[in-house]
PDBML (XML) file of the C-alpha atoms, coordinates in Angstrom:
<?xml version="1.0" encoding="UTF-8" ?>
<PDBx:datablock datablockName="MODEL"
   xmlns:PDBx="http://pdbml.pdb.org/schema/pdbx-v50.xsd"
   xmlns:xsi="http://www.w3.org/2001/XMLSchema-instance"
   xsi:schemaLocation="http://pdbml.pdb.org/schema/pdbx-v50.xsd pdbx-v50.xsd">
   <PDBx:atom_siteCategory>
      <PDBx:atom_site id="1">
         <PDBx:B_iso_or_equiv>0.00</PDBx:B_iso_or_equiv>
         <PDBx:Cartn_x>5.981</PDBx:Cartn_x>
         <PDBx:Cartn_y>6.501</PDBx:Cartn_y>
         <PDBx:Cartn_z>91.856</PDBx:Cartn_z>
         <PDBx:auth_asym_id>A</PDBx:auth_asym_id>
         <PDBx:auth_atom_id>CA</PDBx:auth_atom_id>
         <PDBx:auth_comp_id>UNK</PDBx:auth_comp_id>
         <PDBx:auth_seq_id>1</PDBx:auth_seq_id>
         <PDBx:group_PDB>ATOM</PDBx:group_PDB>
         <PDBx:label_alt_id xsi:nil="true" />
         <PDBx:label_asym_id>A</PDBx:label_asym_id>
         <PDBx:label_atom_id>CA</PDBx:label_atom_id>
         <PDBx:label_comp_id>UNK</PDBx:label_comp_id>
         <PDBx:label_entity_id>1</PDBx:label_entity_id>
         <PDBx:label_seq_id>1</PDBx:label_seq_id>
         <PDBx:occupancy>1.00</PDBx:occupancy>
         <PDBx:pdbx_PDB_model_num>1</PDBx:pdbx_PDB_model_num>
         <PDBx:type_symbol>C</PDBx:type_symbol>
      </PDBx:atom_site>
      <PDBx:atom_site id="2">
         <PDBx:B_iso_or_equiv>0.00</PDBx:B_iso_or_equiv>
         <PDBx:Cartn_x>5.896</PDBx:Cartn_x>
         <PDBx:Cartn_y>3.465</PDBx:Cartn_y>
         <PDBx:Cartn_z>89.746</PDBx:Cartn_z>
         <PDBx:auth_asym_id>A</PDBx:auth_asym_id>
         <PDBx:auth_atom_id>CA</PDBx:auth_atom_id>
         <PDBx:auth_comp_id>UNK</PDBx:auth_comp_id>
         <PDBx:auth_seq_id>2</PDBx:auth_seq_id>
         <PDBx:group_PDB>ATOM</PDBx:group_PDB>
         <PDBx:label_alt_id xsi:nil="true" />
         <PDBx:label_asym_id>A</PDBx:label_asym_id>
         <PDBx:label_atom_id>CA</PDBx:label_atom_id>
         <PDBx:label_comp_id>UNK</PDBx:label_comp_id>
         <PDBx:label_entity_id>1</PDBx:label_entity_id>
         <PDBx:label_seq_id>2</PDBx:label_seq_id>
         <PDBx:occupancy>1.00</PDBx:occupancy>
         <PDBx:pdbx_PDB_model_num>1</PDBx:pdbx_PDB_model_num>
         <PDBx:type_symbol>C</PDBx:type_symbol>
      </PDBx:atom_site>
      <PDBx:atom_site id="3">
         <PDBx:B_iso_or_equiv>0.00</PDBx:B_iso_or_equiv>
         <PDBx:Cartn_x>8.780</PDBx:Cartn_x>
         <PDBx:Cartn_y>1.849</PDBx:Cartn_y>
         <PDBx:Cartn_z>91.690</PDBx:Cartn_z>
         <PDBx:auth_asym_id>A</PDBx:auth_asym_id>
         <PDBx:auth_atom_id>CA</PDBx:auth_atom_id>
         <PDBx:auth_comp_id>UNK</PDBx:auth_comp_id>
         <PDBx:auth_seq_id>3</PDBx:auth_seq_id>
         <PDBx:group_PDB>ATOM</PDBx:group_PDB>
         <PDBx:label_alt_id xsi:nil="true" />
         <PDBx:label_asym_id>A</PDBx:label_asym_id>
         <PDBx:label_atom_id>CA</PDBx:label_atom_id>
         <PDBx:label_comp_id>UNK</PDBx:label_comp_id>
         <PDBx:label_entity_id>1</PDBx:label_entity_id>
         <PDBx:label_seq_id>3</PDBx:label_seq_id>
         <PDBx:occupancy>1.00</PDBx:occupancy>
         <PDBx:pdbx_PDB_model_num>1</PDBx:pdbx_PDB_model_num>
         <PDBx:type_symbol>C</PDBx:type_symbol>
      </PDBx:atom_site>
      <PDBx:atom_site id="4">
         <PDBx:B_iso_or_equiv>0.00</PDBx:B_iso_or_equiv>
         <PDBx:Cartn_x>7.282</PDBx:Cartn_x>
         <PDBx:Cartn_y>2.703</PDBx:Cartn_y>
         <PDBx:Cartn_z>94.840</PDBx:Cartn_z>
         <PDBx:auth_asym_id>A</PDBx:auth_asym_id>
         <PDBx:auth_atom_id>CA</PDBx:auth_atom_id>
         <PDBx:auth_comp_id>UNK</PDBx:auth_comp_id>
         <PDBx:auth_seq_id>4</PDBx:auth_seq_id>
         <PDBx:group_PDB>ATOM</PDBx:group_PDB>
         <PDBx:label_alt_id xsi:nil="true" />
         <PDBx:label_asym_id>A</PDBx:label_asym_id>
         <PDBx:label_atom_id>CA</PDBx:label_atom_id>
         <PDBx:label_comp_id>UNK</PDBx:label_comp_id>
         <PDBx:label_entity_id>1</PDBx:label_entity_id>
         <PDBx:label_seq_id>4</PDBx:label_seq_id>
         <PDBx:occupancy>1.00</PDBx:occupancy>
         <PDBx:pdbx_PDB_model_num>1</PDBx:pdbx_PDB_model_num>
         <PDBx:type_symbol>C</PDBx:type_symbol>
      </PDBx:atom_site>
      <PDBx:atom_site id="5">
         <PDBx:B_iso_or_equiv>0.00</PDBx:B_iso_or_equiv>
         <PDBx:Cartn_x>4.164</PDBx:Cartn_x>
         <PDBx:Cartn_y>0.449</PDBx:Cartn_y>
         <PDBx:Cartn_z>93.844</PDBx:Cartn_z>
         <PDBx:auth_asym_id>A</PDBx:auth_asym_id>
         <PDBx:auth_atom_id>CA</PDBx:auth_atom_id>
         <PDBx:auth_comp_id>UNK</PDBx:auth_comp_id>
         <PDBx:auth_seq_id>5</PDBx:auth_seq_id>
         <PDBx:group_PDB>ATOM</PDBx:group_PDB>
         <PDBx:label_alt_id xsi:nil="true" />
         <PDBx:label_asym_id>A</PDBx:label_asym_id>
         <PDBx:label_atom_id>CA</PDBx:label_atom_id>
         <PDBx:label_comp_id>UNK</PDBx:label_comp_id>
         <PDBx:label_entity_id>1</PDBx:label_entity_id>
         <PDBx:label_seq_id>5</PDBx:label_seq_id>
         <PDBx:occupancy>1.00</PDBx:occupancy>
         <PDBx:pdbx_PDB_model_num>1</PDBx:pdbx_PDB_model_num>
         <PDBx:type_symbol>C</PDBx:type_symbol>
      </PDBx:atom_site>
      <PDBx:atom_site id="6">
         <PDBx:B_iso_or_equiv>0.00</PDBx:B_iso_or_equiv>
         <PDBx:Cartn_x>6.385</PDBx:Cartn_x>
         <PDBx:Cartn_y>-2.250</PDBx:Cartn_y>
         <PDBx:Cartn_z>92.297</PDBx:Cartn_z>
         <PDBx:auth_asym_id>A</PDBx:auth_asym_id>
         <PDBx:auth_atom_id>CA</PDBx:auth_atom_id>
         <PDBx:auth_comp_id>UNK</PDBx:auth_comp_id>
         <PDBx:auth_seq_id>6</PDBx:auth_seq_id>
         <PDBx:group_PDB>ATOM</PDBx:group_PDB>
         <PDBx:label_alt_id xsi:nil="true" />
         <PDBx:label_asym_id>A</PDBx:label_asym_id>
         <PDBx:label_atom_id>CA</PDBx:label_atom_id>
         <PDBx:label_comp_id>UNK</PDBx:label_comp_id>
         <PDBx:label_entity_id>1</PDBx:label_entity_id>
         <PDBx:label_seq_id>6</PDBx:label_seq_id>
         <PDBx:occupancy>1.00</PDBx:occupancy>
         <PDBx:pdbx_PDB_model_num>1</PDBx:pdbx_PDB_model_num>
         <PDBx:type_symbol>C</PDBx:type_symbol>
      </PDBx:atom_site>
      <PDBx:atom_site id="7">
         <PDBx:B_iso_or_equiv>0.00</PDBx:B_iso_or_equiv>
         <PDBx:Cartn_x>8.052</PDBx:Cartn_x>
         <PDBx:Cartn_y>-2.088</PDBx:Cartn_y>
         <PDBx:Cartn_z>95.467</PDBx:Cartn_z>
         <PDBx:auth_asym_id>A</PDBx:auth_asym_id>
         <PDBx:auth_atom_id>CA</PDBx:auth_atom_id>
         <PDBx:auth_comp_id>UNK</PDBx:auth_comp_id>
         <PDBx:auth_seq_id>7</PDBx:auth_seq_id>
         <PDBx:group_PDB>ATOM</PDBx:group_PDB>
         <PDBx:label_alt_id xsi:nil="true" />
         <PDBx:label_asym_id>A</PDBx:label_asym_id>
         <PDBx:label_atom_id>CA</PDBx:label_atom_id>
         <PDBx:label_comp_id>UNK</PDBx:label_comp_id>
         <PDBx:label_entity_id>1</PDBx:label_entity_id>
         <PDBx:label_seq_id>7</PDBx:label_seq_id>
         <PDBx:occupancy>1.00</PDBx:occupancy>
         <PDBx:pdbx_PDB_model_num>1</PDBx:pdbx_PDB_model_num>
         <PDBx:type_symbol>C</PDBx:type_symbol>
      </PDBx:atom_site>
      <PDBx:atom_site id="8">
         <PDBx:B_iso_or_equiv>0.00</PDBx:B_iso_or_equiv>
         <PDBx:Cartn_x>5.227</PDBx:Cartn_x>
         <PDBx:Cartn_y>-2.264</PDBx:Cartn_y>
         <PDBx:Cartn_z>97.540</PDBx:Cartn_z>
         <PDBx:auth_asym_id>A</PDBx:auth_asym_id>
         <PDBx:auth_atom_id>CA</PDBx:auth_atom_id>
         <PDBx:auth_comp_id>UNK</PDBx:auth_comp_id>
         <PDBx:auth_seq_id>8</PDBx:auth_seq_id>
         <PDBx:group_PDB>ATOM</PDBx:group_PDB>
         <PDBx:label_alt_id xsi:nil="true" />
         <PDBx:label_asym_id>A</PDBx:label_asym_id>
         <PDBx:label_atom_id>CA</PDBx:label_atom_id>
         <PDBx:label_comp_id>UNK</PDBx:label_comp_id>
         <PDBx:label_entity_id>1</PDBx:label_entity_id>
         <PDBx:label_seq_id>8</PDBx:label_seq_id>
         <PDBx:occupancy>1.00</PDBx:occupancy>
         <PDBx:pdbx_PDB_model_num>1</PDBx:pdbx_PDB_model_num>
         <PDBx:type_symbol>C</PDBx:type_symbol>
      </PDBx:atom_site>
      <PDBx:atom_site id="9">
         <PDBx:B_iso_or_equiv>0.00</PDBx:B_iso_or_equiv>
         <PDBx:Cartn_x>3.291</PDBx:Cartn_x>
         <PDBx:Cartn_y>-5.291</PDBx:Cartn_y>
         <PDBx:Cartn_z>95.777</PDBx:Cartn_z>
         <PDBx:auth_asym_id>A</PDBx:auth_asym_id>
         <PDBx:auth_atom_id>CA</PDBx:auth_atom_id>
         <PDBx:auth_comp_id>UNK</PDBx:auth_comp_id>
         <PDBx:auth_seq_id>9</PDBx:auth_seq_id>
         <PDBx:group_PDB>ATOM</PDBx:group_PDB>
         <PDBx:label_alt_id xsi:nil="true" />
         <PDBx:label_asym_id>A</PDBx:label_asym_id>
         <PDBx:label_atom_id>CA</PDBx:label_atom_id>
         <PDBx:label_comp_id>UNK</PDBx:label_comp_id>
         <PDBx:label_entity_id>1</PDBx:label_entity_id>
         <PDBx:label_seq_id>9</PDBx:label_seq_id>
         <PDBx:occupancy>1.00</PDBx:occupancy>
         <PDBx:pdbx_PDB_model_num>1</PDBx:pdbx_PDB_model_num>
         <PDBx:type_symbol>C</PDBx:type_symbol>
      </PDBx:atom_site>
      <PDBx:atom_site id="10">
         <PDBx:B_iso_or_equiv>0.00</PDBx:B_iso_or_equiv>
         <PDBx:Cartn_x>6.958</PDBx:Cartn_x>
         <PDBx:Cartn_y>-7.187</PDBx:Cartn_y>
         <PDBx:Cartn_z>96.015</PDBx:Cartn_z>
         <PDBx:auth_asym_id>A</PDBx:auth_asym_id>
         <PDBx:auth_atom_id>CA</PDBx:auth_atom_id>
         <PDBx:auth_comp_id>UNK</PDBx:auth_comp_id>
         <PDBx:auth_seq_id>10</PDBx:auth_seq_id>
         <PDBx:group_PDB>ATOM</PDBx:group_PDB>
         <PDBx:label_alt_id xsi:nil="true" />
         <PDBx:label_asym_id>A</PDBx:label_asym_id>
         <PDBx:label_atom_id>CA</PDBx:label_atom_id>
         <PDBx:label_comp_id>UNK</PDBx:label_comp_id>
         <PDBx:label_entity_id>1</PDBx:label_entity_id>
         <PDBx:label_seq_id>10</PDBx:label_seq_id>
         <PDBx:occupancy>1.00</PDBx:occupancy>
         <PDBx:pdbx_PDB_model_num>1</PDBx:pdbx_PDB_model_num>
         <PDBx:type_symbol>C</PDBx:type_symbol>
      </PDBx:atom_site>
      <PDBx:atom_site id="11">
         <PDBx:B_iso_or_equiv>0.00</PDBx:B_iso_or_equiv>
         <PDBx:Cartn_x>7.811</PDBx:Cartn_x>
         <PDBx:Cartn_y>-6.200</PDBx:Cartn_y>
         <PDBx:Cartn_z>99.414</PDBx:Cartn_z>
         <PDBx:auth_asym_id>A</PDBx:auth_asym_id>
         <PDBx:auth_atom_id>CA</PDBx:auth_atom_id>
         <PDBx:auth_comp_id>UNK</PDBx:auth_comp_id>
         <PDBx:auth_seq_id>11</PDBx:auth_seq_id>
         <PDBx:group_PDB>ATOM</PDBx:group_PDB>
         <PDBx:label_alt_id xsi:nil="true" />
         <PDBx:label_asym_id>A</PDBx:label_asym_id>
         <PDBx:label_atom_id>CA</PDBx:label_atom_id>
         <PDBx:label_comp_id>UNK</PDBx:label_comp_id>
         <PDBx:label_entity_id>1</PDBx:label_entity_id>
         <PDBx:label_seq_id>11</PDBx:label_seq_id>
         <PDBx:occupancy>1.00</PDBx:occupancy>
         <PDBx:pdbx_PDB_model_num>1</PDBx:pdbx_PDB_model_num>
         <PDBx:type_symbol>C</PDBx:type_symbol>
      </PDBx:atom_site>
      <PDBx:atom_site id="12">
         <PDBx:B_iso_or_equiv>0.00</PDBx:B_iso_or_equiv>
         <PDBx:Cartn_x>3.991</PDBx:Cartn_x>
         <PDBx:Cartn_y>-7.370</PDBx:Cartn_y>
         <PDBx:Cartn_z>100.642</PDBx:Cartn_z>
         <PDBx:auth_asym_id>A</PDBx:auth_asym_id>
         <PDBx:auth_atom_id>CA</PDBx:auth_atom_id>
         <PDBx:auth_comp_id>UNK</PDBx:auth_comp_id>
         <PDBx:auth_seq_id>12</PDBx:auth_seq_id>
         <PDBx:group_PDB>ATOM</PDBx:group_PDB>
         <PDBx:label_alt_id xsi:nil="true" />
         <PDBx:label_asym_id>A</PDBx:label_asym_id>
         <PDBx:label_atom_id>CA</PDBx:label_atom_id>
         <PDBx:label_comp_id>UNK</PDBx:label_comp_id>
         <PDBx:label_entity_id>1</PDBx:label_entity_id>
         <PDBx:label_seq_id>12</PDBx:label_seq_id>
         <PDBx:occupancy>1.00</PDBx:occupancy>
         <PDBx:pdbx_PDB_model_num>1</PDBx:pdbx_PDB_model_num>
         <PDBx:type_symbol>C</PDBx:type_symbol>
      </PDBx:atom_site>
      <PDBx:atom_site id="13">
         <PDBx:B_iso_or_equiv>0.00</PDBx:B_iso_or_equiv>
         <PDBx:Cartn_x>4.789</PDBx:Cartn_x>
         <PDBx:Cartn_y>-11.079</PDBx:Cartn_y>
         <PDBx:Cartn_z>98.661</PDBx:Cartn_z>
         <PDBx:auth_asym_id>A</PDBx:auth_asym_id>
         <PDBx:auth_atom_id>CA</PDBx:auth_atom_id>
         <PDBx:auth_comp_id>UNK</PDBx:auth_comp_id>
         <PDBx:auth_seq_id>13</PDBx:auth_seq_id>
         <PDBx:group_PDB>ATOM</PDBx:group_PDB>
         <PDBx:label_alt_id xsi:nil="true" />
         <PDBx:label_asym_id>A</PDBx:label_asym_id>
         <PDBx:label_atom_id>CA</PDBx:label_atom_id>
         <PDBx:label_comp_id>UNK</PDBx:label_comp_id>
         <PDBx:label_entity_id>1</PDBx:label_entity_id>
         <PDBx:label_seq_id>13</PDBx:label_seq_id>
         <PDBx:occupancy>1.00</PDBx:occupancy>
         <PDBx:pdbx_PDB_model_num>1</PDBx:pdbx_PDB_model_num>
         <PDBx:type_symbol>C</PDBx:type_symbol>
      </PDBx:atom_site>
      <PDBx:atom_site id="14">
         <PDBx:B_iso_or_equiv>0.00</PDBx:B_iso_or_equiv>
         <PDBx:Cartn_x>8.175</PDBx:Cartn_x>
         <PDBx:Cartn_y>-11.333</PDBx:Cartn_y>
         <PDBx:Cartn_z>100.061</PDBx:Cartn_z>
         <PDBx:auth_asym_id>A</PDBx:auth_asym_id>
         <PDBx:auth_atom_id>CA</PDBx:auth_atom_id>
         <PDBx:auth_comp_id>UNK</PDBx:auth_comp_id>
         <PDBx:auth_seq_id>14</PDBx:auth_seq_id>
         <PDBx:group_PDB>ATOM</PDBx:group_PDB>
         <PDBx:label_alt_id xsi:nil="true" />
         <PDBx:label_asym_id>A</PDBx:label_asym_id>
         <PDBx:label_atom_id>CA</PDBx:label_atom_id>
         <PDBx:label_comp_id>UNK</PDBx:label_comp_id>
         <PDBx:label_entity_id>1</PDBx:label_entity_id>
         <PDBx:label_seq_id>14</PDBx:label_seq_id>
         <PDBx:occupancy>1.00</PDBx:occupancy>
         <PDBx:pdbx_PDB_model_num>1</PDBx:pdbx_PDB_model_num>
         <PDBx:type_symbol>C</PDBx:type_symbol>
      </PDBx:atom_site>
      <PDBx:atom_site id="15">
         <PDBx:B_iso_or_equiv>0.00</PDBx:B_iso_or_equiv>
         <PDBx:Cartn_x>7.029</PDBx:Cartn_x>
         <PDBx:Cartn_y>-11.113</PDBx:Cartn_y>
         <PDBx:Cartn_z>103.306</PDBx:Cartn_z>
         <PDBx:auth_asym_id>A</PDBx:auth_asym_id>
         <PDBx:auth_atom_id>CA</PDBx:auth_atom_id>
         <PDBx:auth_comp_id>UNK</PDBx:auth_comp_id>
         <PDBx:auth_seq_id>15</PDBx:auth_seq_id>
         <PDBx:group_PDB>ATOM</PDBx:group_PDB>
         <PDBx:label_alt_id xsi:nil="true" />
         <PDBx:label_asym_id>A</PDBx:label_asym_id>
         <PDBx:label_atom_id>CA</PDBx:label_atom_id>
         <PDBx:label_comp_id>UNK</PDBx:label_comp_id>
         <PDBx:label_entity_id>1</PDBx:label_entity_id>
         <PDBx:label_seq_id>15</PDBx:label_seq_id>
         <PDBx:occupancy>1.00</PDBx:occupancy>
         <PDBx:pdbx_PDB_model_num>1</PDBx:pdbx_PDB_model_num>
         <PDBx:type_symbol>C</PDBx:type_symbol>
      </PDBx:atom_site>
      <PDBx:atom_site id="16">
         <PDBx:B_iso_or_equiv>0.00</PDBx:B_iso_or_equiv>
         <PDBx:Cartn_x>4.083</PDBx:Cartn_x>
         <PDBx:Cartn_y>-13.434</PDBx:Cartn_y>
         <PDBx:Cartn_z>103.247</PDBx:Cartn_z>
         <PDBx:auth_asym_id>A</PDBx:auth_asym_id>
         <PDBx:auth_atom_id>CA</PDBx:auth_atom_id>
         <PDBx:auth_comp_id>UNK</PDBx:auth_comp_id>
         <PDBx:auth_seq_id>16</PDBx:auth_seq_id>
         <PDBx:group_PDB>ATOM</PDBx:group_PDB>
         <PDBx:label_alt_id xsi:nil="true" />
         <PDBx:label_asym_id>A</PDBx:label_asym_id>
         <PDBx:label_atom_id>CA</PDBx:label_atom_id>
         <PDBx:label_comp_id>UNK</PDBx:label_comp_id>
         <PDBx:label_entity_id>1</PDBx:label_entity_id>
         <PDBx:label_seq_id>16</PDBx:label_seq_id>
         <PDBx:occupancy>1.00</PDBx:occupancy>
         <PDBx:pdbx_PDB_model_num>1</PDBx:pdbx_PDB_model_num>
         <PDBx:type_symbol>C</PDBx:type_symbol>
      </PDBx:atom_site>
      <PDBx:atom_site id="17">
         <PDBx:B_iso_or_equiv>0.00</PDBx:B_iso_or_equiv>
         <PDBx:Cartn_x>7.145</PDBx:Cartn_x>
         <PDBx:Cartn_y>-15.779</PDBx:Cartn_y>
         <PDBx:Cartn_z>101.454</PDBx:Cartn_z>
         <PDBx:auth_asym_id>A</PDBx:auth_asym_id>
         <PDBx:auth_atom_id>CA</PDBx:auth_atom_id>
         <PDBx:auth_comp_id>UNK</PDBx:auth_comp_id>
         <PDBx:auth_seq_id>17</PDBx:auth_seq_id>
         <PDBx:group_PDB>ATOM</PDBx:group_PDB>
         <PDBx:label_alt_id xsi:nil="true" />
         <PDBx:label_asym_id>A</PDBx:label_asym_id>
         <PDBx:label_atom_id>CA</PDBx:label_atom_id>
         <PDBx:label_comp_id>UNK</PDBx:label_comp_id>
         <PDBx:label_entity_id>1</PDBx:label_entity_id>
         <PDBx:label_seq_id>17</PDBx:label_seq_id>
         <PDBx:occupancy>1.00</PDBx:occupancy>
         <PDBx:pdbx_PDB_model_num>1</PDBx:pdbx_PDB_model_num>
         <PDBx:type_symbol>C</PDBx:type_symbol>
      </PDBx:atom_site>
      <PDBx:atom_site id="18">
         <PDBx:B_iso_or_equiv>0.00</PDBx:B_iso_or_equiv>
         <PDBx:Cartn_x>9.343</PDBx:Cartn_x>
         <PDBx:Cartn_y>-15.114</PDBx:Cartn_y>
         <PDBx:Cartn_z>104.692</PDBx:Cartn_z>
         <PDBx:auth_asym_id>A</PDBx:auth_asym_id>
         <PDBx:auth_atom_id>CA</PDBx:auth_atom_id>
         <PDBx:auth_comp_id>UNK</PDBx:auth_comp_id>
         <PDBx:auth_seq_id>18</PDBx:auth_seq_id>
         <PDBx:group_PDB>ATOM</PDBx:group_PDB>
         <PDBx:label_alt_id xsi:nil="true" />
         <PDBx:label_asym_id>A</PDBx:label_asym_id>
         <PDBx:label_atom_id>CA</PDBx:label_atom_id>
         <PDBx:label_comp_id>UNK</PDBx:label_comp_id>
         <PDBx:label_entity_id>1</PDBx:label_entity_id>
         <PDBx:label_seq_id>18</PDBx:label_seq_id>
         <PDBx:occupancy>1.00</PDBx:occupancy>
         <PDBx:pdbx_PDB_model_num>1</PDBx:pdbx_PDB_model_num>
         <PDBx:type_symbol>C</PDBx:type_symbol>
      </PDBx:atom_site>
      <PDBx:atom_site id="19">
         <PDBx:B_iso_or_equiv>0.00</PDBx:B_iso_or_equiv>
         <PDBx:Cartn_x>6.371</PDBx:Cartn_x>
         <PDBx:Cartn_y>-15.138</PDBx:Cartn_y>
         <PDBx:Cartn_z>107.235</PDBx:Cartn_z>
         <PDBx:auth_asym_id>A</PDBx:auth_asym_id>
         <PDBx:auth_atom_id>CA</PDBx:auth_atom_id>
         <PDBx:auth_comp_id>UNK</PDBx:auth_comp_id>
         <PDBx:auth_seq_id>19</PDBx:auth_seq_id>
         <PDBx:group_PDB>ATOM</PDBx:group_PDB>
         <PDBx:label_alt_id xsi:nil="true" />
         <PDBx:label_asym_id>A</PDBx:label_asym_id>
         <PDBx:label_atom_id>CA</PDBx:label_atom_id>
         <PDBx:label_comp_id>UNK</PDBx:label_comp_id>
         <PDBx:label_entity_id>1</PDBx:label_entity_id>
         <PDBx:label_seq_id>19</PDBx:label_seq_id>
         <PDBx:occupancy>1.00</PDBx:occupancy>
         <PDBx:pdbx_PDB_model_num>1</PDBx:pdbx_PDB_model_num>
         <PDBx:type_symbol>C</PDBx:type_symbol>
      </PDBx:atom_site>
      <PDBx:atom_site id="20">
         <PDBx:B_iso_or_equiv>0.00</PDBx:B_iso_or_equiv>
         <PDBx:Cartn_x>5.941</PDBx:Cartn_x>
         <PDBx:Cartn_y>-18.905</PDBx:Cartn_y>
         <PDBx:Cartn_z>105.718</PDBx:Cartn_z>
         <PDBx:auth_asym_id>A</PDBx:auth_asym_id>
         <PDBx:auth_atom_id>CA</PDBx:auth_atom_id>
         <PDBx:auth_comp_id>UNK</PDBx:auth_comp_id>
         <PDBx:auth_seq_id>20</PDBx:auth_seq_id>
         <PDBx:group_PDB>ATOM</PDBx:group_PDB>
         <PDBx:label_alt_id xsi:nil="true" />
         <PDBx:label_asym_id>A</PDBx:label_asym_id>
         <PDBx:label_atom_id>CA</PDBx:label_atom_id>
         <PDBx:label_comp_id>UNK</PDBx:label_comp_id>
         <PDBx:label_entity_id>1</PDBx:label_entity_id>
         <PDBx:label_seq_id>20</PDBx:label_seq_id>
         <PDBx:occupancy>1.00</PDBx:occupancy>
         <PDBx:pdbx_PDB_model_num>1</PDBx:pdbx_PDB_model_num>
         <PDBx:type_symbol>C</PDBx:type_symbol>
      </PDBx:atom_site>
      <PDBx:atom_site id="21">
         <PDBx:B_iso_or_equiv>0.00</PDBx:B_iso_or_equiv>
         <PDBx:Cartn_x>10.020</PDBx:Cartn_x>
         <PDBx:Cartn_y>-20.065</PDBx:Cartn_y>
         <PDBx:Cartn_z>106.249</PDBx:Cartn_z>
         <PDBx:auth_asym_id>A</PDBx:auth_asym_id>
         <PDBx:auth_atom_id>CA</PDBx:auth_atom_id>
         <PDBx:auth_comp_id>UNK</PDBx:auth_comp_id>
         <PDBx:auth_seq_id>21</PDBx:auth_seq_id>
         <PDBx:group_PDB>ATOM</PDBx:group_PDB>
         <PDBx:label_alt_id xsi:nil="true" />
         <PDBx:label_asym_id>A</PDBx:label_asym_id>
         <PDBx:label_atom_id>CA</PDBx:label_atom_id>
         <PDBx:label_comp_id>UNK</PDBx:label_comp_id>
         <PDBx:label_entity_id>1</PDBx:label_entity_id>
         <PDBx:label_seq_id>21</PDBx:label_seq_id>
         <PDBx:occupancy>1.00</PDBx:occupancy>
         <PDBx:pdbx_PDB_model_num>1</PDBx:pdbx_PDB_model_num>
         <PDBx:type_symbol>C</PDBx:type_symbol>
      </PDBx:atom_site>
      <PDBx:atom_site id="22">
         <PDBx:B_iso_or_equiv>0.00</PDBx:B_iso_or_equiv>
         <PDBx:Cartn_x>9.128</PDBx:Cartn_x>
         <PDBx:Cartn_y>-20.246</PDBx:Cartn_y>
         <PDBx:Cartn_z>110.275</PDBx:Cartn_z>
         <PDBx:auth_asym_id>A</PDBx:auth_asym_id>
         <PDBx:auth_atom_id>CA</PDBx:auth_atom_id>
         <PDBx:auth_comp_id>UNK</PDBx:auth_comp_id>
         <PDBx:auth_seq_id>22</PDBx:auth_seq_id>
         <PDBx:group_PDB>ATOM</PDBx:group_PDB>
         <PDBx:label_alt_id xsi:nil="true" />
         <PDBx:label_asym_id>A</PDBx:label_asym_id>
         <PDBx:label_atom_id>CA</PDBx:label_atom_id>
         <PDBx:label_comp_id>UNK</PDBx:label_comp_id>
         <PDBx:label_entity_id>1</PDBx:label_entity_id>
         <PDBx:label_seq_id>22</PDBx:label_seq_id>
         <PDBx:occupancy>1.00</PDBx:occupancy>
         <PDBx:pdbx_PDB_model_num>1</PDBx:pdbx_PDB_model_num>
         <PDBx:type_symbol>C</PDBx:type_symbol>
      </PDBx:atom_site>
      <PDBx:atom_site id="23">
         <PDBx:B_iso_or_equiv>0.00</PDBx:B_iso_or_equiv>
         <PDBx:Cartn_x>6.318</PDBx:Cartn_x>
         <PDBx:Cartn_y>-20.176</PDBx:Cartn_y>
         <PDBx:Cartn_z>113.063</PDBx:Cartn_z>
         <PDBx:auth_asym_id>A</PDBx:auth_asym_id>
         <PDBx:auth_atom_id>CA</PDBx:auth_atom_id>
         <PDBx:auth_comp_id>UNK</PDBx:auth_comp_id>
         <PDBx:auth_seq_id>23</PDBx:auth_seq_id>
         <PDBx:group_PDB>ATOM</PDBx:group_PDB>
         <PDBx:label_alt_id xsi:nil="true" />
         <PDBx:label_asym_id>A</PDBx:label_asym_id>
         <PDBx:label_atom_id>CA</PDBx:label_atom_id>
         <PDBx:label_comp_id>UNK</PDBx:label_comp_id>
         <PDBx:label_entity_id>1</PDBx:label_entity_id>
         <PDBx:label_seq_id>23</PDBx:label_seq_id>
         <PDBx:occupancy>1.00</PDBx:occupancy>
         <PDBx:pdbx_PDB_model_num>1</PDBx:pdbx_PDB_model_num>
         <PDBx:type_symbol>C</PDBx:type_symbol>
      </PDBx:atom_site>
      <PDBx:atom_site id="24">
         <PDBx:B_iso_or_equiv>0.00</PDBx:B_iso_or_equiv>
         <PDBx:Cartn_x>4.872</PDBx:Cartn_x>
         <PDBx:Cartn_y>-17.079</PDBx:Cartn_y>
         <PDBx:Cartn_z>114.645</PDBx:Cartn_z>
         <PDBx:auth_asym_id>A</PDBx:auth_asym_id>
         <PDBx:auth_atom_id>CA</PDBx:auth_atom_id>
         <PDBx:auth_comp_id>UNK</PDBx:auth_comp_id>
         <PDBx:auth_seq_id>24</PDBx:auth_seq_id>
         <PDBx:group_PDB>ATOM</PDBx:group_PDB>
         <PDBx:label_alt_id xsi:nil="true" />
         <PDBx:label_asym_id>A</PDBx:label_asym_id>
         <PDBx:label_atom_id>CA</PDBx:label_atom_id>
         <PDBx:label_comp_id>UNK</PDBx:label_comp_id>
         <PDBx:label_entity_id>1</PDBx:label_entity_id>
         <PDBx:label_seq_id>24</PDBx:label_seq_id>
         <PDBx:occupancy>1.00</PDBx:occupancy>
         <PDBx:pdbx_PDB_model_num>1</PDBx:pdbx_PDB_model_num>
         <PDBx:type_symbol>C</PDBx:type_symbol>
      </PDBx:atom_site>
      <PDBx:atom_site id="25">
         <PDBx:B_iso_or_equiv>0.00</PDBx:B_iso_or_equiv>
         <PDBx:Cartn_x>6.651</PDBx:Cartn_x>
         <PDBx:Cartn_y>-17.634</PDBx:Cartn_y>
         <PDBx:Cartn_z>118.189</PDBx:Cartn_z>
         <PDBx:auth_asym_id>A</PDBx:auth_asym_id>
         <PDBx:auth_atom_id>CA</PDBx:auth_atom_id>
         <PDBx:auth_comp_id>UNK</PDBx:auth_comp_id>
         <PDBx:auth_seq_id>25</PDBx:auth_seq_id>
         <PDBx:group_PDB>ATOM</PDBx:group_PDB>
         <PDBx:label_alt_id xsi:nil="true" />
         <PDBx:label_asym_id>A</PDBx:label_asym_id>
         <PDBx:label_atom_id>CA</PDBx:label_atom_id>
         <PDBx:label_comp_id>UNK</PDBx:label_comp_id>
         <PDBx:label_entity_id>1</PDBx:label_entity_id>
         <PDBx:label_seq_id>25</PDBx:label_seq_id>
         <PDBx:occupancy>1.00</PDBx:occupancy>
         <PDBx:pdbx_PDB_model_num>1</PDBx:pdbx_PDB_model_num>
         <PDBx:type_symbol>C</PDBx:type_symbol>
      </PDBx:atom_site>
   </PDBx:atom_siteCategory>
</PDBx:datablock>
């Protein structure tokens, strides 16, 4: 369950890190 959250708070910041690498479209 712990992992899951740690998991979940990480996987939210890598994306928003990704989302920033390149334009929507």
């Amino acid at each position: 369950r712990e992992r899951r959250v740690i998991e979940g708070d990480m996987r939210d910041q890598a994306m928003d890190i990704v989302e920033s690498l390149f334009d929507e479209d």
